[in-house]
N, C-alpha and C. Protein backbone atom coordinates (compact mmCIF):
# COMPACT_ATOMS: atom_id res chain seq x y z
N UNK A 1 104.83 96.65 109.75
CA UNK A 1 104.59 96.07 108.43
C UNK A 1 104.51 97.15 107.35
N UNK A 2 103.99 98.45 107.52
CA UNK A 2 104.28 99.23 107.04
C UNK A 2 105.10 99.40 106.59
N UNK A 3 106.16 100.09 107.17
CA UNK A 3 107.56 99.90 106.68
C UNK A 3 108.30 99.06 105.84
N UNK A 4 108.03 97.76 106.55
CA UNK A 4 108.68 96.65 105.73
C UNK A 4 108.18 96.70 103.91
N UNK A 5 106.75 97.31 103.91
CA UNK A 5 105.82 97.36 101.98
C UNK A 5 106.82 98.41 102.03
N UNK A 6 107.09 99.36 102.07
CA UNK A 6 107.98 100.08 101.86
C UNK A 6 109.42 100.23 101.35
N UNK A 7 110.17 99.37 102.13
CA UNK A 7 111.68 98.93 101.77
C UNK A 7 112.14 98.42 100.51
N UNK A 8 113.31 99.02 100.24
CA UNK A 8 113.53 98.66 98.67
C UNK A 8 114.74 97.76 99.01
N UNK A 9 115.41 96.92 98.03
CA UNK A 9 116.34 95.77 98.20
C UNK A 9 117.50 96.45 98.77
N UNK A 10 118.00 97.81 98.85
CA UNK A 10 118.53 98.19 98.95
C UNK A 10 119.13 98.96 100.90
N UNK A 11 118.19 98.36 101.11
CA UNK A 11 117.82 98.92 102.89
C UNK A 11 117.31 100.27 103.05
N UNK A 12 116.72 100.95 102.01
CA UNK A 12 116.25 102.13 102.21
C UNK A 12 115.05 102.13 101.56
N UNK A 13 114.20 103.62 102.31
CA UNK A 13 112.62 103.26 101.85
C UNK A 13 112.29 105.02 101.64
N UNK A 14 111.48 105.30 100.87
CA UNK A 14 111.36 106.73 100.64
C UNK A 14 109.37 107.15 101.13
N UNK A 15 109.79 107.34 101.89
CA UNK A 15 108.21 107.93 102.61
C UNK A 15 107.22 108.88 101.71
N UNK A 16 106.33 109.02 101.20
CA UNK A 16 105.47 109.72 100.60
C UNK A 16 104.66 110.41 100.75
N UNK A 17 103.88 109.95 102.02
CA UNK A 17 102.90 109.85 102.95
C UNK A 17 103.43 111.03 104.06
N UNK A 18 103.03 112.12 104.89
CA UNK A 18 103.19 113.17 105.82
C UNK A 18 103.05 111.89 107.11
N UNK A 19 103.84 112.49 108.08
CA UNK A 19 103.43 111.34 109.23
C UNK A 19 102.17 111.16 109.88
N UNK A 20 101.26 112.56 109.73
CA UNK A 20 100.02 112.36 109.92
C UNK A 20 99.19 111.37 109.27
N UNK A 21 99.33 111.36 107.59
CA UNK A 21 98.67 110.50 107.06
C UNK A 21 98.93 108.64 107.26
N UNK A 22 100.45 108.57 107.66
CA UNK A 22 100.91 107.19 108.09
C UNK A 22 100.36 106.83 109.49
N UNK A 23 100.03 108.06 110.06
CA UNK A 23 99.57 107.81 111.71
C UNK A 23 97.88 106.80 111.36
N UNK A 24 97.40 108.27 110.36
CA UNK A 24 95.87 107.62 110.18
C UNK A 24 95.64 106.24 110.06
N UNK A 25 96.56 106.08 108.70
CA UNK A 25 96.96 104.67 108.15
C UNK A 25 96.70 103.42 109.04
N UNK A 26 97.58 104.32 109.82
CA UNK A 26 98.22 102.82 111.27
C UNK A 26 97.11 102.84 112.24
N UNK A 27 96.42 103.77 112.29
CA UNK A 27 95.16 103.98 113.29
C UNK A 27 95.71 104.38 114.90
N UNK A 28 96.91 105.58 114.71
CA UNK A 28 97.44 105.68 115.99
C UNK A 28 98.04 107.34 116.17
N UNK A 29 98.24 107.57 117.02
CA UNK A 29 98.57 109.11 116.94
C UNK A 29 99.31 109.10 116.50
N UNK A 30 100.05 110.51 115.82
CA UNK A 30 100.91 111.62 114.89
C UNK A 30 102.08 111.40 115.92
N UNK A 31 101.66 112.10 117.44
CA UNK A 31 103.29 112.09 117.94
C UNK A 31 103.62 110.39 118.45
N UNK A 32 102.67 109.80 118.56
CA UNK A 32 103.62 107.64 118.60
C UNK A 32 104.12 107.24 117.68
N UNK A 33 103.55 108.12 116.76
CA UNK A 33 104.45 107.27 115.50
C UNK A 33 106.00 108.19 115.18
N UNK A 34 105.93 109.12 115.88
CA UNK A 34 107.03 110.32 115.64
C UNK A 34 107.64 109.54 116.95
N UNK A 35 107.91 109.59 117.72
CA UNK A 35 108.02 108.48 119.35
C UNK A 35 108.87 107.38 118.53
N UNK A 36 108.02 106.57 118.48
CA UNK A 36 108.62 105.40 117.74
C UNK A 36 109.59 105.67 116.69
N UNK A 37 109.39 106.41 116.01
CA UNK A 37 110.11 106.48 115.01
C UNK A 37 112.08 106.84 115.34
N UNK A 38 111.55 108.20 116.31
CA UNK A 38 112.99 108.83 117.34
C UNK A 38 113.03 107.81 117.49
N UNK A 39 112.66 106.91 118.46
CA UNK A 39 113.46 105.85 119.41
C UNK A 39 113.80 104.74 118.58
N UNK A 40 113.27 104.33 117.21
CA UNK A 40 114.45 103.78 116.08
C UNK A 40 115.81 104.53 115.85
N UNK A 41 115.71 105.37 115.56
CA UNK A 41 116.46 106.27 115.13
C UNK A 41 117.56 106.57 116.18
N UNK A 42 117.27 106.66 117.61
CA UNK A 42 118.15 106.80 118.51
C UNK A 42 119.36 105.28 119.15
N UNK A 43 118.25 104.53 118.98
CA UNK A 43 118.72 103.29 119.15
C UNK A 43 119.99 102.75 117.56
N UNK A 44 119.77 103.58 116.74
CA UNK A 44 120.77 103.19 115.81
C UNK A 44 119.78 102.13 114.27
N UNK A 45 118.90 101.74 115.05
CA UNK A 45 118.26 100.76 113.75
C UNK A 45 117.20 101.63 112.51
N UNK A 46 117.84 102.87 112.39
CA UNK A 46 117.07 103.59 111.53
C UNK A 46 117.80 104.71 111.38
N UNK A 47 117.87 105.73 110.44
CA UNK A 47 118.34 107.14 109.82
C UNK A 47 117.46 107.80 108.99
N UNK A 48 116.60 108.59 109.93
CA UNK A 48 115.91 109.56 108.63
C UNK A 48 116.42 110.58 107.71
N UNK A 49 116.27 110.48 107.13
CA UNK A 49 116.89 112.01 106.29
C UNK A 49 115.79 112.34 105.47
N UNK A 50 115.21 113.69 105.46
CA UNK A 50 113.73 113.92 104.70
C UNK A 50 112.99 113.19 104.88
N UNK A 51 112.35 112.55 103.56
CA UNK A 51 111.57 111.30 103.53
C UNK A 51 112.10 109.92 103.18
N UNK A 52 113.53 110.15 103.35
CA UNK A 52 114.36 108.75 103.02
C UNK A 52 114.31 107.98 104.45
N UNK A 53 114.03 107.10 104.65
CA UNK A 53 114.43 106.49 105.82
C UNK A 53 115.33 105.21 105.66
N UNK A 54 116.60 105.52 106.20
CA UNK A 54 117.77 104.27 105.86
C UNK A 54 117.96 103.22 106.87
N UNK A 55 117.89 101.79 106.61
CA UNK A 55 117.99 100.88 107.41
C UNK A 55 119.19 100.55 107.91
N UNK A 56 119.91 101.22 109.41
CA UNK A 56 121.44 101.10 109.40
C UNK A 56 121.68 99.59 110.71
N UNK A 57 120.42 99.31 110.51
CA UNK A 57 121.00 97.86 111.52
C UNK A 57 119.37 96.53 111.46
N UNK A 58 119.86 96.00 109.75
CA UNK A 58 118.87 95.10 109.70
C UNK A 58 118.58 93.99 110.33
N UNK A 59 118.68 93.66 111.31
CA UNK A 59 118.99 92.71 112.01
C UNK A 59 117.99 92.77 113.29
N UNK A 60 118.27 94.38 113.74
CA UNK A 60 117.26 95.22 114.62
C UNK A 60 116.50 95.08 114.22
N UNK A 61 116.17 95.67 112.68
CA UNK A 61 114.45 96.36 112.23
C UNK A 61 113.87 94.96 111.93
N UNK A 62 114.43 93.80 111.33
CA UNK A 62 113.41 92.54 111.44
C UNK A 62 113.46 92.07 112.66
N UNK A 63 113.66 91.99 113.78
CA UNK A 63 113.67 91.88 115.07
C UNK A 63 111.98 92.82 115.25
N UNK A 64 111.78 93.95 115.13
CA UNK A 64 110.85 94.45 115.50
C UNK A 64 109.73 93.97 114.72
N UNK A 65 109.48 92.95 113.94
CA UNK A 65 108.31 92.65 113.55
C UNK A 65 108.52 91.36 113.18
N UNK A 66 108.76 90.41 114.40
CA UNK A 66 108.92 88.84 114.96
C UNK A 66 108.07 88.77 115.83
């Protein structure tokens, strides 16, 4: 859900937050949310670049929060 406050109409979302502070946020460790994040990213339903994170398979990423 995070993510999703995040997303702009555009399928991309610009991170602000260090992943530590999103970990706190979420109430979960630094490297699960780095975990999770790779294994979006590997699976194809995500592209980080810096703090841009691009949505390359929306279909996936609302799938993960059904």
């Amino acid at each position: 859900n995070y993510l999703l406050s995040l997303q702009k109409e555009n399928e991309y979302m610009v991170i602000k937050s260090t992943r530590e502070e999103i970990a706190d946020y979420l109430g979960i460790a630094r490297p699960s949310l780095s975990r999770e994040l790779g294994r979006m990213q590997d699976e194809g339903i995500i592209q980080i670049i810096g703090k841009e994170v691009f949505i390359k398979n929306q279909e996936a990423f609302d799938k993960l929060f059904d």
